[in-house]
Protein backbone atom coordinates (compact mmCIF):
# COMPACT_ATOMS: atom_id res chain seq x y z
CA UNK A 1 38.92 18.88 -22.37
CA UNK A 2 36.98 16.01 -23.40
CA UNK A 3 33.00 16.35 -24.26
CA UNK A 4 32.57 13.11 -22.54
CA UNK A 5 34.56 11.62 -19.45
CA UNK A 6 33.37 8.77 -17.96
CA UNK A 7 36.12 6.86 -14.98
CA UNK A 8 35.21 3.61 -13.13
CA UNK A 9 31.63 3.70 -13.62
CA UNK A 10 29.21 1.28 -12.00
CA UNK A 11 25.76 0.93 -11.19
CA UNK A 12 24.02 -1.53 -9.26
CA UNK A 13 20.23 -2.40 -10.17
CA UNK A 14 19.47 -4.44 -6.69
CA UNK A 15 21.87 -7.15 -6.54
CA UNK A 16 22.22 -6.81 -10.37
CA UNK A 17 25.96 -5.02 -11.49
CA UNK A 18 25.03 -3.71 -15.45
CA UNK A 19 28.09 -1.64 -15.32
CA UNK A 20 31.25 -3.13 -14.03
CA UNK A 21 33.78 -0.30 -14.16
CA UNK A 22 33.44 1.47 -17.54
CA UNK A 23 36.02 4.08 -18.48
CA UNK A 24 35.66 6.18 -21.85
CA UNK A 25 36.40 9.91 -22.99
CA UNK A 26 35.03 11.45 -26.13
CA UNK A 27 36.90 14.46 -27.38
CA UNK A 28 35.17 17.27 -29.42
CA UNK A 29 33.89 16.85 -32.68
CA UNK A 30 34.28 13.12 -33.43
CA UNK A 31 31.79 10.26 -33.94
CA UNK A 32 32.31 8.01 -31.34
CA UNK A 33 30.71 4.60 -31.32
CA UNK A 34 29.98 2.64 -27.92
CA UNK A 35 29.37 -1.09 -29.53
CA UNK A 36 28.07 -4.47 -28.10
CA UNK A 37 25.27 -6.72 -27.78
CA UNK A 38 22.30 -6.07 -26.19
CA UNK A 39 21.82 -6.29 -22.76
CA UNK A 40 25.76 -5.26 -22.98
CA UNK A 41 25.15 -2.05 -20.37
CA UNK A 42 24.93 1.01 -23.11
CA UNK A 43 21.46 2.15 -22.50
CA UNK A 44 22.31 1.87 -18.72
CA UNK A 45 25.55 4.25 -19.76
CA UNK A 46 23.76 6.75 -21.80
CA UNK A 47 21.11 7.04 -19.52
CA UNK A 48 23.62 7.86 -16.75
CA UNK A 49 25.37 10.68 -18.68
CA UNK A 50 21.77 12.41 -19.56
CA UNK A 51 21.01 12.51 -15.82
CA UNK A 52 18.00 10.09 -16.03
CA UNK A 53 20.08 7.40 -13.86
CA UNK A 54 22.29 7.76 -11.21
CA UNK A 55 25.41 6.01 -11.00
CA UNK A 56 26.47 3.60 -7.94
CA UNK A 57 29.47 4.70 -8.03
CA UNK A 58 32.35 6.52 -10.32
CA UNK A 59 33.07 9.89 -12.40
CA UNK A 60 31.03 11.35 -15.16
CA UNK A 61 31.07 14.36 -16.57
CA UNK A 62 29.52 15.95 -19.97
CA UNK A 63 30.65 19.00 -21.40
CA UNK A 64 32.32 19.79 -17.85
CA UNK A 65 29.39 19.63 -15.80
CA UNK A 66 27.32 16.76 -14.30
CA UNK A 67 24.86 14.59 -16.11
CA UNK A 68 21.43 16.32 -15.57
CA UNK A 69 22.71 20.12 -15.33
CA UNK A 70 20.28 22.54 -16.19
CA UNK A 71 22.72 23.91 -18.52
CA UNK A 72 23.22 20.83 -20.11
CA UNK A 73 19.69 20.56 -21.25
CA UNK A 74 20.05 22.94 -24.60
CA UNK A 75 23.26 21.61 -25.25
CA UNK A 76 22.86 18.08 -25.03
CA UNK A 77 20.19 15.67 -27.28
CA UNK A 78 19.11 12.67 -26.63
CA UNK A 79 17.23 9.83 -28.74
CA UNK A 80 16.13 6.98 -26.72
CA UNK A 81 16.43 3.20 -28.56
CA UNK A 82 12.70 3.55 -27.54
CA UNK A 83 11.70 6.55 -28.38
CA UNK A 84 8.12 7.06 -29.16
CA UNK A 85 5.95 9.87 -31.04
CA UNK A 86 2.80 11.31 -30.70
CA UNK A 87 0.12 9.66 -32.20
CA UNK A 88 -2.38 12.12 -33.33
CA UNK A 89 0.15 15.26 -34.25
CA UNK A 90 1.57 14.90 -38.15
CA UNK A 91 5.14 14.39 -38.53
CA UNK A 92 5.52 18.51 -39.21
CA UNK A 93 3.46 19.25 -35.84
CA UNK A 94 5.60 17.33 -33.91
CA UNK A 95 9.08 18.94 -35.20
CA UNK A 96 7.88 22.51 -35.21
CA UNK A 97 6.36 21.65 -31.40
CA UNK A 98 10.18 20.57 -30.79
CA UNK A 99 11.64 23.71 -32.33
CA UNK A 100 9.38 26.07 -30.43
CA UNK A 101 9.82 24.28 -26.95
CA UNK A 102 13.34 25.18 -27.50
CA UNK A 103 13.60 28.17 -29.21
CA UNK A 104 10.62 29.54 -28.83
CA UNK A 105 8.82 31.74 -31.40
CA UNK A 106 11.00 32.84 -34.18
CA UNK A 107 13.38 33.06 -36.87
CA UNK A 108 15.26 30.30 -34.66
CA UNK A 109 12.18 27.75 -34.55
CA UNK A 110 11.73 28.12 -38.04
CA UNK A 111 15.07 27.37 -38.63
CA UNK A 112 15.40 24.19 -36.83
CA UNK A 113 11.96 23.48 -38.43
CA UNK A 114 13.67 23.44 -41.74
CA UNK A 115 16.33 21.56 -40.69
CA UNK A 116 14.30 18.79 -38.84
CA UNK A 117 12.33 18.09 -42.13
CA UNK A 118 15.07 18.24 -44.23
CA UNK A 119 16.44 15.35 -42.01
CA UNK A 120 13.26 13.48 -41.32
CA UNK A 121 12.86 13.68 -45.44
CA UNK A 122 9.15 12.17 -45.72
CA UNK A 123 8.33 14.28 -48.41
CA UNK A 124 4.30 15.60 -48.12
CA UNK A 125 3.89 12.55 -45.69
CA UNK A 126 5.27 15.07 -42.47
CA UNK A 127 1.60 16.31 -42.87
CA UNK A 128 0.04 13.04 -41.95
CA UNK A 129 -0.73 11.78 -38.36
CA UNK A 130 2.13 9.79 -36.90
CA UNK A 131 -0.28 7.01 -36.29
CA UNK A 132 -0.15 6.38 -39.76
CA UNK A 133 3.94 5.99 -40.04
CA UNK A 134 5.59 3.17 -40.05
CA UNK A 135 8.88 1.90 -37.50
CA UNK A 136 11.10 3.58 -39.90
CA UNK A 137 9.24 6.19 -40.37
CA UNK A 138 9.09 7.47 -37.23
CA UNK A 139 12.60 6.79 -36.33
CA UNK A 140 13.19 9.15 -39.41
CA UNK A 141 11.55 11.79 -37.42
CA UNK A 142 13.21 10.91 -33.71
CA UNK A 143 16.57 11.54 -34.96
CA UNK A 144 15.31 14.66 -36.60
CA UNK A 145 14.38 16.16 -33.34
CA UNK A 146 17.68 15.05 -31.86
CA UNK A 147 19.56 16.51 -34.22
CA UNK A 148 17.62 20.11 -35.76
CA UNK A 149 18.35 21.97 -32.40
CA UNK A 150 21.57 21.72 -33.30
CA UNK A 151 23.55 19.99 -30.19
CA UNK A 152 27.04 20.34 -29.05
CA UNK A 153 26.83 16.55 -28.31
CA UNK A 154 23.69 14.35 -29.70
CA UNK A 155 23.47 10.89 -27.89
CA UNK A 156 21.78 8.42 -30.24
CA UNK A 157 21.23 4.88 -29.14
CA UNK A 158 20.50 2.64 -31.82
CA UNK A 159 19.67 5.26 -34.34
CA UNK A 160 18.86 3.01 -37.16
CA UNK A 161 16.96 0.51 -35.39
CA UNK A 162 13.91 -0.23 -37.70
CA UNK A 163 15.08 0.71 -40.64
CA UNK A 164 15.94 -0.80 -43.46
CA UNK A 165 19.46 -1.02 -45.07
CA UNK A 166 18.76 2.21 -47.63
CA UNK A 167 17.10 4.10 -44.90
CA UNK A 168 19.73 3.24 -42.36
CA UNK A 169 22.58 4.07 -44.96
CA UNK A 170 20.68 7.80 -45.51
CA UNK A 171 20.84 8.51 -41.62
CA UNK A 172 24.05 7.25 -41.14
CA UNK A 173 25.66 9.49 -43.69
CA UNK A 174 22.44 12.54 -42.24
CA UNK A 175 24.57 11.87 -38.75
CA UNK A 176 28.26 12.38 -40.53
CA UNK A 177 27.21 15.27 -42.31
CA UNK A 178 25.64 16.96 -40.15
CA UNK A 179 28.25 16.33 -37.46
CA UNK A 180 30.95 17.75 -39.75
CA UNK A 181 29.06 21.08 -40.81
CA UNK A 182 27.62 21.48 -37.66
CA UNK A 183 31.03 20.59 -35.34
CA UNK A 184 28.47 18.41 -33.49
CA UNK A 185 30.24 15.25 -31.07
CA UNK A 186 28.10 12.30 -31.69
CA UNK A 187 28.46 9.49 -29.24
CA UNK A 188 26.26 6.69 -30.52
CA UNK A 189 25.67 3.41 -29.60
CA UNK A 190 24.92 0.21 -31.61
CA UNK A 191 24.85 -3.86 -31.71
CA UNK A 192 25.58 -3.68 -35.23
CA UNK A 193 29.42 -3.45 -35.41
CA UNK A 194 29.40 -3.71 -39.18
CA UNK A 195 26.89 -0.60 -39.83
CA UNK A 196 28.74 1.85 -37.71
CA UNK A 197 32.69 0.89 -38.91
CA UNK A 198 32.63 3.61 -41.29
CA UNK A 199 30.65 6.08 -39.60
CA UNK A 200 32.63 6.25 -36.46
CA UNK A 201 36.32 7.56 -35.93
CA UNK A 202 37.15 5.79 -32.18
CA UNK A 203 35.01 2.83 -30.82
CA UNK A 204 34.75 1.26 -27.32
CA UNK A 205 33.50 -2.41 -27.13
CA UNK A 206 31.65 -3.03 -24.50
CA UNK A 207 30.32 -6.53 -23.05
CA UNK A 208 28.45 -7.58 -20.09
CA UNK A 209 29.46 -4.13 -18.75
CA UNK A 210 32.72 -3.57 -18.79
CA UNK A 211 34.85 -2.00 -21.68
CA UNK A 212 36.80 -4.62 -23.49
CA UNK A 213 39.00 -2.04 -25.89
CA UNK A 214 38.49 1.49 -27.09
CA UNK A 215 40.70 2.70 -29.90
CA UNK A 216 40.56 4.18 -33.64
CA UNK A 217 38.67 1.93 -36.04
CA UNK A 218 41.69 1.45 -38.33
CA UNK A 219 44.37 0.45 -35.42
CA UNK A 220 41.85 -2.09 -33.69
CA UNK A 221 41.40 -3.76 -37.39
CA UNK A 222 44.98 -3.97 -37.60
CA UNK A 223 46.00 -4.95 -34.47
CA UNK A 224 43.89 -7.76 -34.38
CA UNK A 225 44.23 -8.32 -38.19
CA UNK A 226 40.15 -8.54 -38.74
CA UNK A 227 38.55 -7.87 -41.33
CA UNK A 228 35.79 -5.84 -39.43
CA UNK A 229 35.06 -4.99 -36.01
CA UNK A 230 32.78 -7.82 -35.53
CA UNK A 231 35.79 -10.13 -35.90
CA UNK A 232 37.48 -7.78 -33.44
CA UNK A 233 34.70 -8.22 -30.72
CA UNK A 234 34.79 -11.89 -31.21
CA UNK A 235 38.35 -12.28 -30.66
CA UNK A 236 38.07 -9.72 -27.69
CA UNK A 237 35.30 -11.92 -25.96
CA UNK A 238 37.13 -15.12 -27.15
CA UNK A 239 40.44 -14.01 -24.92
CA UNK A 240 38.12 -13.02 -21.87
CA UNK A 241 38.66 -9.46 -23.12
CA UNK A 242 42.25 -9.27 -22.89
CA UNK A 243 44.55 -7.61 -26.03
C-alpha cells in the first residue's frame, strides 16, 4: 500500500483552480520529490495531505487514513516553506520543547533531543536566543524538529530554502541518511530541480497545477535525453506537457 495516494485532486480558491487534477502515489521508504516553480500548486498539495486544507474535490489518503487523522498526527511531520521559530527560546529550548510535546518526559524526549541537535548541528550556538540566528540558521533547526521525532513520512517543502550551497548540501545528505537508517518516506518538494536530482529516487513535475510526468530520475533523463531534470521540465512545458 502506498504511504501517499493522491487521485484527481483539485481545489478551488474562489474562482481560482491551483490544483487541476493531480495524481501521485509514494510507496514506503523512498525520497520522493514533487518539483516545479513557484506558484506551481505544491504548498496547496502538501497542505491538503496534512489536513490543513480541504480539497474541492478528489482522493487522498496518507498512511491509509485521511489527511488530518488524529492518528496521523505522531506519525506524520511537517515543515512549512514558512516555517517560523520562537524568538526568545535558544535553539536547544525549542527542540527539547518539541521532544517533550511529543513524547513527553523521558528517556524518549531525551532521545529525540539528541537527535534534533545532532541534525540542527549549531555547535554551542543551540544555547543562544533564536532571535539571534540567521535564515539558515533557523531552517537548520525547522528540519530538526521535523525530522528528531522520528516520522513514518516527513513532508518538507523547500527544505533548503535559505541556505547556502554547503549548508543545503549537509541537509540534503541529513534527509538521505536519516531516511535510510530510520526507513523514513520523505516526500519533499522543491523549485530547484538541480539540488534534489540526486537526493530523490521518483519525481513528479508539476506546473500550474497539474502533474506533467512522474517517473524514476534515471528513466525521465533518458527518455528525454537531458542532461538534468531542469532540461526535462523545460521540454515537458515546451510540448504543453505531453511525453
Amino acid at each position: 500500500m502506498p504511504v501517499v495516494k493522491v487521485v484527481e485532486l483539485v481545489k478551488d480558491f474562489g474562482g481560482f483552480r491551483a490544483l487541476k487534477g493531480v495524481s501521485f502515489e509514494v510507496e514506503e521508504g523512498e525520497i520522493f520529490g514533487l518539483i516545479g516553480p513557484n506558484g506551481a500548486g505544491k504548498t496547496t498539495t502538501f497542505r491538503i495531505l496534512v489536513g490543513l486544507l480541504t480539497p474541492t474535490s478528489g482522493k487522498v489518503e496518507v498512511l491509509g487514513r485521511s489527511p488530518g487523522d488524529f492518528e496521523l498526527k505522531k506519525l506524520v511531520s511537517y515543515l512549512p516553506e514558512d516555517a517560523g521559530t520562537y524568538r526568545n527560546l535558544t535553539g536547544y529550548e525549542f527542540l527539547r520543547l518539541v521532544a517533550e510535546l511529543h513524547y513527553g518526559r523521558g528517556g524518549e524526549a531525551e532521545e529525540a533531543l539528541e537527535l534534533g541537535l545532532r541534525i540542527a548541528g549549531l555547535g554551542e550556538r543551540i544555547h543562544e536566543k533564536m532571535k539571534t540566528y540567521s535564515k539558515g540558521m533557523k531552517r537548520r533547526v525547522q528540519v530538526a524538529r521535523a525530522l528528531m521525532v522520528k516520522p513514518r513520512l516527513a513532508i518538507l517543502d523547500e527544505p533548503t530554502v535559505g541556505l547556502d550551497v554547503l549548508h543545503a548540501r549537509e541537509v540534503r545528505e541529513t534527509v538521505r541518511s536519516f531516511a535510510r537508517e530510520h526507513g523514513t518516506t520523505v516526500l519533499l518538494s522543491s523549485h530547484n530541480m538541480l539540488e534534489v536530482e540526486d537526493l530523490c529516487t521518483r519525481v513528479a513535475m508539476i506546473h500550474e497545477g497539474r502533474i506533467l510526468r512522474e517517473g524514476y530520475v534515471r528513466d525521465l533523463l533518458q527518455e528525454y535525453g537531458a542532461r538534468n531534470l531542469e532540461e526535462v521540465f523545460v521540454q515537458l512545458v515546451g510540448a504543453g506537457g505531453a511525453g
